[in-house]
N, C-alpha and C. Protein backbone atom coordinates (compact mmCIF):
# COMPACT_ATOMS: atom_id res chain seq x y z
N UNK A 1 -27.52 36.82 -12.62
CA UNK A 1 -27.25 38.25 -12.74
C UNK A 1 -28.09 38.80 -13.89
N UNK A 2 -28.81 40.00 -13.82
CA UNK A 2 -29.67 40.71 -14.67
C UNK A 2 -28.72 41.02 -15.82
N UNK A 3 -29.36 41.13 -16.95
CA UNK A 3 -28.44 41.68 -18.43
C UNK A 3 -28.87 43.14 -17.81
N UNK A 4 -27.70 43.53 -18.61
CA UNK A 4 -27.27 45.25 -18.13
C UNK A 4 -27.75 45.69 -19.56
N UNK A 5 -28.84 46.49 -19.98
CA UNK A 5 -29.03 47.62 -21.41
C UNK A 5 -28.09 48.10 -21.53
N UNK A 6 -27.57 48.23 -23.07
CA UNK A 6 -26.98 48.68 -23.24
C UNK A 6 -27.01 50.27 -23.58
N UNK A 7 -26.49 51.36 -24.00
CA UNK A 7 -27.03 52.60 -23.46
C UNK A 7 -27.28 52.67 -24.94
N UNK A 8 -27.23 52.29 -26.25
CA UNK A 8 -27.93 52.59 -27.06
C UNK A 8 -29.43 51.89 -27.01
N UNK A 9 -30.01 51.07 -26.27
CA UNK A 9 -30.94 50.43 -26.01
C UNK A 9 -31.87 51.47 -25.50
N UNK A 10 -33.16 52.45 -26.38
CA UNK A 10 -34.14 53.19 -26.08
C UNK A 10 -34.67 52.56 -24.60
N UNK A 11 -35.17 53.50 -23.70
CA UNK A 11 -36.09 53.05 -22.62
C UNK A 11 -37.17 53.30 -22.71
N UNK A 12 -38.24 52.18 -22.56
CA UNK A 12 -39.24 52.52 -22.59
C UNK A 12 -40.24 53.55 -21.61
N UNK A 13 -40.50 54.72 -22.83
CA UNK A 13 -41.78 55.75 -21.80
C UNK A 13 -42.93 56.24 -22.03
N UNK A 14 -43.60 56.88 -21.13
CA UNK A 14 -44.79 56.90 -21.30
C UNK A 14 -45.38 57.75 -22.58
N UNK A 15 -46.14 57.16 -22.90
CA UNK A 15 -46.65 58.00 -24.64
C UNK A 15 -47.14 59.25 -24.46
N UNK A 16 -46.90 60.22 -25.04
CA UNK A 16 -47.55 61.91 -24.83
C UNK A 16 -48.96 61.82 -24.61
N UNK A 17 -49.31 62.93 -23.27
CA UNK A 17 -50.54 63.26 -23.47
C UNK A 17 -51.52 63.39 -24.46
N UNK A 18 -52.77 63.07 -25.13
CA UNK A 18 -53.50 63.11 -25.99
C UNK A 18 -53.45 64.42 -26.24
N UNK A 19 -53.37 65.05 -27.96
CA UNK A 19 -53.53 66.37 -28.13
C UNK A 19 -55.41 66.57 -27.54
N UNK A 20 -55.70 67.90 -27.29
CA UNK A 20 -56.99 68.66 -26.86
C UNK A 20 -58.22 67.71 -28.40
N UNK A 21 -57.87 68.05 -29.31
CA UNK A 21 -59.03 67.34 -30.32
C UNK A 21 -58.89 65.90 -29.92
N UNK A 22 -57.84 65.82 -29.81
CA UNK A 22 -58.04 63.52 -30.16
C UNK A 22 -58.62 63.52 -28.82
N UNK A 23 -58.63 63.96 -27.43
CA UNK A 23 -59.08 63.89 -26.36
C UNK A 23 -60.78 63.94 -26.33
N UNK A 24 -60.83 64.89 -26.75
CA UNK A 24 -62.10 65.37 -27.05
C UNK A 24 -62.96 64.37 -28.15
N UNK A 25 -62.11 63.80 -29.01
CA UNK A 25 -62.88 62.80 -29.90
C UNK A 25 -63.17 61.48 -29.63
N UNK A 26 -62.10 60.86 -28.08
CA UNK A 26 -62.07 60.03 -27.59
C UNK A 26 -63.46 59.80 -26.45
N UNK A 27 -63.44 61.04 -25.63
CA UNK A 27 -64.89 61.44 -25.12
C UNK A 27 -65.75 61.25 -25.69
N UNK A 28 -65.79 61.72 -27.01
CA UNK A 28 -67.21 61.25 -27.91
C UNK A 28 -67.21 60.28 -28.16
N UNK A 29 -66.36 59.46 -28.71
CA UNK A 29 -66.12 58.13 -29.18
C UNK A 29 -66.95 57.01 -27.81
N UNK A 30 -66.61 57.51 -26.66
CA UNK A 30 -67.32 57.28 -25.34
C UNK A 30 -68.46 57.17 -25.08
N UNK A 31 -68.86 58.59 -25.20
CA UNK A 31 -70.43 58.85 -24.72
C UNK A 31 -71.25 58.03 -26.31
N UNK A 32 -70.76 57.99 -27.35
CA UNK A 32 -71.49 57.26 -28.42
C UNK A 32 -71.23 55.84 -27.86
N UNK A 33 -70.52 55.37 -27.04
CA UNK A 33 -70.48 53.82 -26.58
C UNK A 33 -72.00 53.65 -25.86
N UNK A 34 -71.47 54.59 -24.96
CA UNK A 34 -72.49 54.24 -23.55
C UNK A 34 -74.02 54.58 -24.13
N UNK A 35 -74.13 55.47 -25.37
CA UNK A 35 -75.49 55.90 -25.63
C UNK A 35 -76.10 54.45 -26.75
N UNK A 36 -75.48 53.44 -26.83
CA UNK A 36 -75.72 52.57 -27.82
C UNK A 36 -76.13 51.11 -27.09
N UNK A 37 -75.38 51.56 -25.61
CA UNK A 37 -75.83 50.12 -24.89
C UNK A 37 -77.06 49.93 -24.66
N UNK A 38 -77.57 48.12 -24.82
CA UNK A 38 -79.05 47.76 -24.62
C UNK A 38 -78.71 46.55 -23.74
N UNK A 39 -79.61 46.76 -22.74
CA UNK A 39 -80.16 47.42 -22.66
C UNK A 39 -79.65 48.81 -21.88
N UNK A 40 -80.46 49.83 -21.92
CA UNK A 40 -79.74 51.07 -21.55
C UNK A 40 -79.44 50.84 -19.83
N UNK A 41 -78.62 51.27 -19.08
CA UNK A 41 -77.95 50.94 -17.79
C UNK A 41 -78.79 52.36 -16.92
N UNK A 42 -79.24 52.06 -15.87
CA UNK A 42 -79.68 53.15 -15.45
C UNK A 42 -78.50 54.45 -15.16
N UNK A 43 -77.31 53.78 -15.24
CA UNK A 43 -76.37 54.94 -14.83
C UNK A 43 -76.29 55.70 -15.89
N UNK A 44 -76.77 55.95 -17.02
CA UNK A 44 -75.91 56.41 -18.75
C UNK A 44 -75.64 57.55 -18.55
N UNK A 45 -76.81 57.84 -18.01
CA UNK A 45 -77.11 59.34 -17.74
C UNK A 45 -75.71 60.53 -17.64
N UNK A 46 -75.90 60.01 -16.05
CA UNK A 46 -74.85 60.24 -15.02
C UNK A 46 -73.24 60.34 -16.00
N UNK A 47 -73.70 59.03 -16.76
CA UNK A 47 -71.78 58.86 -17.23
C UNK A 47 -72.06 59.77 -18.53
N UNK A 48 -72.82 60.18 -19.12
CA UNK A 48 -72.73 61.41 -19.94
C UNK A 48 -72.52 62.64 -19.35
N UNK A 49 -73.20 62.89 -18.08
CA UNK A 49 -72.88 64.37 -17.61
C UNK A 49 -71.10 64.37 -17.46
N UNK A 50 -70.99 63.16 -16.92
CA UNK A 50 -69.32 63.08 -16.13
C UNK A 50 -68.24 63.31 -17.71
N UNK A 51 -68.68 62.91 -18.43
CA UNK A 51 -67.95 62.88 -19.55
C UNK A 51 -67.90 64.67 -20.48
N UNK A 52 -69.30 65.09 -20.06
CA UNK A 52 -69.88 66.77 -20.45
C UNK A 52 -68.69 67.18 -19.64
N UNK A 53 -68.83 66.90 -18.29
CA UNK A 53 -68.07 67.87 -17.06
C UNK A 53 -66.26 67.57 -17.51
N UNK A 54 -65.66 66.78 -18.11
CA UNK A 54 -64.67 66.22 -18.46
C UNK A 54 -64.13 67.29 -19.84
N UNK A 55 -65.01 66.92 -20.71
CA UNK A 55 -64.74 68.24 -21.99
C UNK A 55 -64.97 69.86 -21.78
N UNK A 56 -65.75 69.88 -20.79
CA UNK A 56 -65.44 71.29 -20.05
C UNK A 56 -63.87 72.03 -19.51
N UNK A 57 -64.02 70.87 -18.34
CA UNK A 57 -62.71 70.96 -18.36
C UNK A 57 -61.30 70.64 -18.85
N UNK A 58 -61.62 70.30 -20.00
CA UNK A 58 -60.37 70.09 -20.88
C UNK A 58 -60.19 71.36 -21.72
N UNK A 59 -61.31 72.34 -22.06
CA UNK A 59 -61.55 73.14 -22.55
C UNK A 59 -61.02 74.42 -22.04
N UNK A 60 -60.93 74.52 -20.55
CA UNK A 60 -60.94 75.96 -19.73
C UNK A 60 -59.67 75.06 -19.99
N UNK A 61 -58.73 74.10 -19.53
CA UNK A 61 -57.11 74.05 -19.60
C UNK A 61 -56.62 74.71 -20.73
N UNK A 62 -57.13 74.05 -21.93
CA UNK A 62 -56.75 74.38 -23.13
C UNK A 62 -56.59 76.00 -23.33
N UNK A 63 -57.57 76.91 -22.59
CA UNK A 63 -57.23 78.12 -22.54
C UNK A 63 -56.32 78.49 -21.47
N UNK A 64 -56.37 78.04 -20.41
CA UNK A 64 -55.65 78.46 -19.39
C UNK A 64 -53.75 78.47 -20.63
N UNK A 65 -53.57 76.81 -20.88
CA UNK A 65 -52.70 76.78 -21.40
C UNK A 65 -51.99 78.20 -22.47
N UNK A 66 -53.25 78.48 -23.52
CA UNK A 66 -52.90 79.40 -24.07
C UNK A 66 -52.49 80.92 -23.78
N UNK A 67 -53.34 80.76 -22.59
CA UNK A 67 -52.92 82.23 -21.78
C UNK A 67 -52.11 82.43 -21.17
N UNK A 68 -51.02 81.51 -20.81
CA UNK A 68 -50.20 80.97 -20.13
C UNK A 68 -48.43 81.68 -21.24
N UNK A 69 -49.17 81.42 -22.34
CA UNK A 69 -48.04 82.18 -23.38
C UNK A 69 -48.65 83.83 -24.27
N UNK A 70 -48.51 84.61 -23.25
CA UNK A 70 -48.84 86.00 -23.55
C UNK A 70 -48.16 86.34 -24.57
N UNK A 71 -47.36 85.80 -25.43
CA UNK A 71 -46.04 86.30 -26.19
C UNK A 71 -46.72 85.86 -27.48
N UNK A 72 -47.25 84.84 -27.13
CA UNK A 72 -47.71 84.20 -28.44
C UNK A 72 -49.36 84.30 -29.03
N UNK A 73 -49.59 85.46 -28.08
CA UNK A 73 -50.99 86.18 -28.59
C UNK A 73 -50.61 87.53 -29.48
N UNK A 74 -51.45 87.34 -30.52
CA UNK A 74 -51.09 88.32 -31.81
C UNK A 74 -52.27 89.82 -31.18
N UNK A 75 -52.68 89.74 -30.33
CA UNK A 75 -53.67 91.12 -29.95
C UNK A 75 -54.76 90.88 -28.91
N UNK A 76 -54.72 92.22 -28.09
CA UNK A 76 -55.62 92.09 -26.79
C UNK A 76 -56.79 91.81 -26.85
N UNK A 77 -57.86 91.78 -28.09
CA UNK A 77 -58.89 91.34 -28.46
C UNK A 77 -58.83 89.80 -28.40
N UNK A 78 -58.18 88.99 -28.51
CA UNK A 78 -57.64 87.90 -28.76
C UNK A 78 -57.74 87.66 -27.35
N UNK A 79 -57.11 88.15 -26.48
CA UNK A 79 -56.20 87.88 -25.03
C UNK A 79 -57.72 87.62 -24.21
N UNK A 80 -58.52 89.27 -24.28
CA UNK A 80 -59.51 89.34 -24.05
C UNK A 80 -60.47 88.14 -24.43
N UNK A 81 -60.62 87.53 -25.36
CA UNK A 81 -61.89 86.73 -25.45
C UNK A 81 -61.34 85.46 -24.84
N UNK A 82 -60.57 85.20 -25.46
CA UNK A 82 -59.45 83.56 -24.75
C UNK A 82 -59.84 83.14 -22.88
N UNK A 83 -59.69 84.86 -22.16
CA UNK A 83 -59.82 84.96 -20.85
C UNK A 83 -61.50 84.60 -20.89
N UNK A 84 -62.09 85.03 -21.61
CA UNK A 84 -63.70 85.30 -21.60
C UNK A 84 -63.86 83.78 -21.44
N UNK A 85 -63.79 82.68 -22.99
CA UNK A 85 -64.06 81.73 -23.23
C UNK A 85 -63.57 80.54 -21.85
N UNK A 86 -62.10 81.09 -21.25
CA UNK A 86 -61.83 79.97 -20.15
C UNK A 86 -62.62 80.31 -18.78
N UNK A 87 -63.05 80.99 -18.76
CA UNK A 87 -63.97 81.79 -17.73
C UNK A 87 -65.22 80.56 -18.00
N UNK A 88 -66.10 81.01 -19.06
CA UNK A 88 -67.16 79.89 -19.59
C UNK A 88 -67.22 78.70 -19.32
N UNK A 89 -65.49 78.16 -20.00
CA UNK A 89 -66.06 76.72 -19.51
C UNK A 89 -65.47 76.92 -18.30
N UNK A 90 -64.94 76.97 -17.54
CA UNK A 90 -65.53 76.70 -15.67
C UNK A 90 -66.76 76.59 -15.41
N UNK A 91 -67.35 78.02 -15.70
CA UNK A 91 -68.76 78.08 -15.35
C UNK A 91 -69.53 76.58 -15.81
N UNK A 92 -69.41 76.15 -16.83
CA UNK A 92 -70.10 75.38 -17.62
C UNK A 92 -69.62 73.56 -16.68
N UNK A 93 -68.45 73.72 -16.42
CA UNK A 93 -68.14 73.13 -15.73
C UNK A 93 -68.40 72.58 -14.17
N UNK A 94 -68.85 73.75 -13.67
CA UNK A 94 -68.95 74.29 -12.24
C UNK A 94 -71.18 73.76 -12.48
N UNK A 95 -71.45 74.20 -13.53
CA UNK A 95 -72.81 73.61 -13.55
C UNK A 95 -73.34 72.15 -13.75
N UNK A 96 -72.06 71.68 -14.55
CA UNK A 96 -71.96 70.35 -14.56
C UNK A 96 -72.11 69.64 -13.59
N UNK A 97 -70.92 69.66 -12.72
CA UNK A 97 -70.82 69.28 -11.54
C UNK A 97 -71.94 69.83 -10.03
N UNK A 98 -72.83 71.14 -10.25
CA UNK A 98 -73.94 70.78 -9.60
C UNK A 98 -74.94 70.06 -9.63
N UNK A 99 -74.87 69.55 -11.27
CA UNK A 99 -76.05 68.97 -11.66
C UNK A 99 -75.98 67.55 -11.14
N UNK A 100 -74.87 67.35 -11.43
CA UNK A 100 -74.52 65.84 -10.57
C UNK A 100 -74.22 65.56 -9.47
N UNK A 101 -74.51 66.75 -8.48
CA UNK A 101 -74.24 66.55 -6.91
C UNK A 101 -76.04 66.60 -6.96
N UNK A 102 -76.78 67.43 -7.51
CA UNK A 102 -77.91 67.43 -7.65
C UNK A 102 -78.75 65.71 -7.47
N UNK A 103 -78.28 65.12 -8.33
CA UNK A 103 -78.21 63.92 -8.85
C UNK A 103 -77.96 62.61 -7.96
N UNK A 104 -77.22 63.61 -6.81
CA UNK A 104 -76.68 62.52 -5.95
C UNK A 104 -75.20 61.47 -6.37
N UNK A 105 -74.51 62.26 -7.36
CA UNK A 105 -73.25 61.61 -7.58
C UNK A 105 -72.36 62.77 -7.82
N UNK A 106 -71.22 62.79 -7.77
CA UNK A 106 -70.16 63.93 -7.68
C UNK A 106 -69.18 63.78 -9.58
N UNK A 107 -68.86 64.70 -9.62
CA UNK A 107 -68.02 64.83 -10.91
C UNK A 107 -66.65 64.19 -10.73
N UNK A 108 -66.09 63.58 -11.71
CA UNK A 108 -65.08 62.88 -11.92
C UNK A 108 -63.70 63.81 -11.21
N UNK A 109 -62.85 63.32 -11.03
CA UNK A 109 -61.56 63.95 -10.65
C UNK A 109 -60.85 64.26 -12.25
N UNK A 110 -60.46 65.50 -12.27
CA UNK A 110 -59.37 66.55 -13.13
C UNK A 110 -58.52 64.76 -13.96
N UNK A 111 -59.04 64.85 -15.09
CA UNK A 111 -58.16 63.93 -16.02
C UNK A 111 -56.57 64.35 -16.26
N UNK A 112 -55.97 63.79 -16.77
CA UNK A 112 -54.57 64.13 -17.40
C UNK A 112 -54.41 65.57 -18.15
N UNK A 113 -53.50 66.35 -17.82
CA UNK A 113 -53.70 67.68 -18.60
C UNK A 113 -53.02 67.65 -19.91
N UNK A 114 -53.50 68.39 -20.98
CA UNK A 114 -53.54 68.15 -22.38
C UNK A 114 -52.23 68.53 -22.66
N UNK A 115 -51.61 67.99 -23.43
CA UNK A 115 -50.01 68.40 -24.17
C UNK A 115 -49.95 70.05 -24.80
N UNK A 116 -49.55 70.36 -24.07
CA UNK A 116 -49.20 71.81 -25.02
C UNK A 116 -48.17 71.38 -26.12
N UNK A 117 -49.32 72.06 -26.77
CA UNK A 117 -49.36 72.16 -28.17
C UNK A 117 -48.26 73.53 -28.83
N UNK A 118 -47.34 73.37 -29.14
CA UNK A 118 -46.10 74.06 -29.75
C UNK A 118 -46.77 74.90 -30.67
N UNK A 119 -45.94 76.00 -31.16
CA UNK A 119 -45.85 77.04 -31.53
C UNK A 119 -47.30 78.27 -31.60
N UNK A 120 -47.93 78.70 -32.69
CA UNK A 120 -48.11 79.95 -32.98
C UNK A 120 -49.47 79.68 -31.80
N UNK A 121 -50.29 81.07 -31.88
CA UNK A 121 -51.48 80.35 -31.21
C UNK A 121 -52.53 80.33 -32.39
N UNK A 122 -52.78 81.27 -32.96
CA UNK A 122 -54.05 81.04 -34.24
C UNK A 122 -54.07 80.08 -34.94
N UNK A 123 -52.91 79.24 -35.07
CA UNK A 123 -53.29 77.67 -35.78
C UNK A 123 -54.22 76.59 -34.18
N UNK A 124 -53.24 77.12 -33.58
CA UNK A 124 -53.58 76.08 -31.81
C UNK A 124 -55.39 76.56 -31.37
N UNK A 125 -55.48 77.61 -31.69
CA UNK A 125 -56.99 78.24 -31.47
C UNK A 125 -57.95 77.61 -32.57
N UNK A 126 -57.66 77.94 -33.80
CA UNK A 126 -58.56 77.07 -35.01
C UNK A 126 -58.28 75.17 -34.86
N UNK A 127 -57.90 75.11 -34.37
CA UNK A 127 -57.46 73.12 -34.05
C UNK A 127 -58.53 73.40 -32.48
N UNK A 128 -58.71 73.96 -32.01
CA UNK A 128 -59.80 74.07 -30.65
C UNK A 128 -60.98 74.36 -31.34
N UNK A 129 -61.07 75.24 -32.26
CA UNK A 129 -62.30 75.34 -33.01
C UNK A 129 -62.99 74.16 -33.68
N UNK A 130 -61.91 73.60 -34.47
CA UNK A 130 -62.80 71.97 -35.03
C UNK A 130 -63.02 71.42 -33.98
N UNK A 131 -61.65 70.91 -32.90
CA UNK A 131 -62.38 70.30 -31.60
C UNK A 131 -63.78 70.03 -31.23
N UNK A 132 -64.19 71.35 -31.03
CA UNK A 132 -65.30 72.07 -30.67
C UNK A 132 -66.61 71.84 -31.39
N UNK A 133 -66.12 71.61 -32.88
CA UNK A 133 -67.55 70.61 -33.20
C UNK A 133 -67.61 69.68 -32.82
N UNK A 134 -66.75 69.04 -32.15
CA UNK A 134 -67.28 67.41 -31.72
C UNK A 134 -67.38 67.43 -30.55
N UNK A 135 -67.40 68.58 -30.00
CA UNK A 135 -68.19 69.01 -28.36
C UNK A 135 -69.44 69.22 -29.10
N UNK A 136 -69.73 70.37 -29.83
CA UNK A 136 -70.95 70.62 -29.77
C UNK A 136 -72.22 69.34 -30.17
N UNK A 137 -71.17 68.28 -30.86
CA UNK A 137 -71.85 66.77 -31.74
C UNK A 137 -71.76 66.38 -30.32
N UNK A 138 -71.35 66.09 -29.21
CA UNK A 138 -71.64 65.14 -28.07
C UNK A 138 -72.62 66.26 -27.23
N UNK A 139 -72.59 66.92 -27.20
CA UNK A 139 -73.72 68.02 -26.79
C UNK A 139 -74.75 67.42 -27.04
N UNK A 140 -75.23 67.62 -28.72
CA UNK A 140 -76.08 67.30 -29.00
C UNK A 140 -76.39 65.60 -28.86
N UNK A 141 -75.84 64.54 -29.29
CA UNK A 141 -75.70 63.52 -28.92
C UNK A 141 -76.62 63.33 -27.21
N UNK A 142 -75.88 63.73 -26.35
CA UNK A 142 -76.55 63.87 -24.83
C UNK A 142 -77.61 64.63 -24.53
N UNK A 143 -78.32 65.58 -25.46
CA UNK A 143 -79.18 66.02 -25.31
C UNK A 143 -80.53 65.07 -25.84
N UNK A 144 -80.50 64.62 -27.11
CA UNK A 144 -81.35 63.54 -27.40
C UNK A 144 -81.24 62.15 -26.49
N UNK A 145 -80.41 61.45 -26.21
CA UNK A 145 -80.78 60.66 -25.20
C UNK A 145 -81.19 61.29 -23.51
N UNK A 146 -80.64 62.38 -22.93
CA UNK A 146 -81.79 62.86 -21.71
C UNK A 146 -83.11 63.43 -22.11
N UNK A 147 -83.35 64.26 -22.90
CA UNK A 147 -84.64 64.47 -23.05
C UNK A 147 -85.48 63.95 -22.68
N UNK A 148 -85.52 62.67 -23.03
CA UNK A 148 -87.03 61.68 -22.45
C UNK A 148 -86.98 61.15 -20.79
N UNK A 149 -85.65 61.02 -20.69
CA UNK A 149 -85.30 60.70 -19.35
C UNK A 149 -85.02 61.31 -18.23
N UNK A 150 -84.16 62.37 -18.66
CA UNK A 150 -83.95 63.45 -17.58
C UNK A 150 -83.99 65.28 -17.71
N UNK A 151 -85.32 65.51 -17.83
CA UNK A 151 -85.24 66.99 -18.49
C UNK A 151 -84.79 67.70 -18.02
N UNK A 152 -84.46 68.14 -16.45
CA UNK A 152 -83.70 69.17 -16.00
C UNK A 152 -81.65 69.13 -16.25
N UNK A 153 -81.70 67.92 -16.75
CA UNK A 153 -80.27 67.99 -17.03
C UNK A 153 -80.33 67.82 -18.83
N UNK A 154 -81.15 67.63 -19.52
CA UNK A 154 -81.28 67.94 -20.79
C UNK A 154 -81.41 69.36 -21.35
N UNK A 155 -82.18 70.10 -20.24
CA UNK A 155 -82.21 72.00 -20.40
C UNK A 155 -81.03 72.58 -19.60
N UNK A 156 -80.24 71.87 -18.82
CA UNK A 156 -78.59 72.48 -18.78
C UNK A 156 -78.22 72.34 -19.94
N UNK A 157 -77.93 71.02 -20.60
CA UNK A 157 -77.23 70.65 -21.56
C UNK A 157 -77.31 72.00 -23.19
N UNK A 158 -78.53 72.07 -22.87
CA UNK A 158 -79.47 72.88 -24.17
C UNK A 158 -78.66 74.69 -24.14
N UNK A 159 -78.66 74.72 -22.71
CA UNK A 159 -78.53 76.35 -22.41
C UNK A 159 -77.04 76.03 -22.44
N UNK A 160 -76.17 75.30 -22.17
CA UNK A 160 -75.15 75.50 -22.02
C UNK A 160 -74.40 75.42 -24.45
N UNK A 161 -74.92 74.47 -24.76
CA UNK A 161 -75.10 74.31 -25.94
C UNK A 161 -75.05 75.31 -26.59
N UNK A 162 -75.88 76.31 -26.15
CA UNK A 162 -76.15 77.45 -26.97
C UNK A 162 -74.95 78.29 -26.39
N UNK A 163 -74.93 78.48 -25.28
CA UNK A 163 -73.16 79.20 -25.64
C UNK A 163 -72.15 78.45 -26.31
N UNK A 164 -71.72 77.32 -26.25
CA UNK A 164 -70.61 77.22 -26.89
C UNK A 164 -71.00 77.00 -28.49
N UNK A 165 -72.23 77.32 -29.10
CA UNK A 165 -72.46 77.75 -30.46
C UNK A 165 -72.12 78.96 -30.80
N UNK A 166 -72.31 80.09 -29.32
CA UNK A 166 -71.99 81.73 -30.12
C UNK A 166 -70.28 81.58 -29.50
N UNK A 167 -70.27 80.55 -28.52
CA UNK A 167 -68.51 80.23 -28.63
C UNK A 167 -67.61 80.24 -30.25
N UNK A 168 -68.35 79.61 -30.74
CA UNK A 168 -67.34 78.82 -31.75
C UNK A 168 -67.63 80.11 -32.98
N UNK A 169 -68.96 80.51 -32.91
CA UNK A 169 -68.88 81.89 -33.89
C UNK A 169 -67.90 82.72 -33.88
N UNK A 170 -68.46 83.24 -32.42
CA UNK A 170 -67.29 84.50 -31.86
C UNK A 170 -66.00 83.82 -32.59
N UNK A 171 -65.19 82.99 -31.87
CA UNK A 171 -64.33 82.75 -32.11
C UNK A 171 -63.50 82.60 -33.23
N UNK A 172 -64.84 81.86 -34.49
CA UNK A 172 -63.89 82.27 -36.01
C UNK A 172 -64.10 83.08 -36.15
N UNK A 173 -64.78 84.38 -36.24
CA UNK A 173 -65.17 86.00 -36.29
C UNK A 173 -63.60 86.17 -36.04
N UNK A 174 -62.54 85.71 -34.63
CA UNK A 174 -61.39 86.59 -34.32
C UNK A 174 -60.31 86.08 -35.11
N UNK A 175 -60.62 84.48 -36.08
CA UNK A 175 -59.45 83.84 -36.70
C UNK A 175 -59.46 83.81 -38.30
N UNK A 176 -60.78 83.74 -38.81
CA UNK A 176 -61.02 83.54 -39.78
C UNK A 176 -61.22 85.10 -40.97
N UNK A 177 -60.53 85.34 -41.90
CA UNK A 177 -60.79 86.87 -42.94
C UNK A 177 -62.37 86.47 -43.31
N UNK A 178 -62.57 87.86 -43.09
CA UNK A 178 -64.12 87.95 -43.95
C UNK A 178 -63.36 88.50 -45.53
C-alpha cells in the first residue's frame, strides 16, 4: 500500500515562469553559447535568427501584458507608445520569421508566456528597459557573427537594431525626469 502525504507535506510544483529580463538574459546567455562553438556548425546562423524571433516575441507579450492592465497606466501618452512599441515588435518579429522561411527553415513555436509581473507599471516598463539592453547586446552580438556569413540577414538585424535603439530612447524620454 502507497504512504498517504500527509496534508502538511508541500506538493511539489512547477517553478514560475521566468521574469521578461532573466528570459531575455537566458537567450543571450544562448546565442553567446552557440556564437563560441568551434568549430562553427553550419546551422548558427539560423539558431540566432530563431532565438532574435524568440526575444521579439517575448517583447510584443510583455506589452500586450501591460496593456492588458489599463488601470495601471499613469497617461495616454504612455498607453499610446506601449501600443506603438507592441505593434514593432510583431513587425520585427513577423520579419524575423520571413527571413527564415526565406532561409528555408520556419521560426520556432510561441515559448512559455512571461509571468506578469505585479504591481505599478513604470517600475515594470523601466525593468523592460534594462531588459532591452541585453536585446540590443544580442543584436549586436548576431550582427558581428552574420556579417561575414550572411549579409541579407545581418542588414535585417542592423535595420531592425536601429529601432529598438530609438525604442529604448523614446521610452526613457516617457519614464525617466529630465
Amino acid at each position: 500500500m502507497p504512504a498517504s502525504r500527509s496534508p502538511a507535506t508541500p506538493v511539489p510544483s512547477e517553478p514560475p515562469p521566468l521574469s521578461f529580463a532573466a528570459q531575455i538574459a537566458a537567450l543571450r546567455e544562448e546565442a553567446g553559447r552557440l556564437i563560441r562553438i568551434r568549430p562553427i556548425p553550419a546551422d548558427t546562423g539560423l539558431a540566432l535568427l530563431k532565438l532574435l524571433h524568440q526575444v521579439e516575441l517575448l517583447a510584443a507579450r510583455r506589452y500586450e501584458l501591460l496593456l492588458a492592465r489599463p488601470e495601471q497606466i499613469p497617461s495616454e501618452i504612455l498607453r499610446e507608445t506601449l501600443s506603438r512599441r507592441e505593434a514593432m515588435e510583431r513587425r520585427h518579429a513577423a520579419q524575423l520569421a520571413q527571413r527564415l522561411e526565406a532561409l528555408g527553415s520556419s521560426p520556432p513555436p510561441a515559448g512559455e508566456l512571461i509571468a506578469r509581473e505585479a504591481g505599478d507599471t513604470l517600475p515594470v516598463v523601466v525593468s523592460s528597459l534594462l531588459a532591452k539592453r541585453d536585446m540590443v547586446k544580442l543584436y549586436r552580438a548576431a550582427i558581428r557573427f552574420l556579417a561575414p556569413r550572411d549579409k541579407g540577414s545581418a542588414a535585417l538585424l542592423r535595420l531592425i537594431l536601429e529601432e529598438e535603439e530609438a525604442h529604448i530612447a523614446a521610452m526613457r524620454s516617457l519614464v525617466v525626469p529630465r
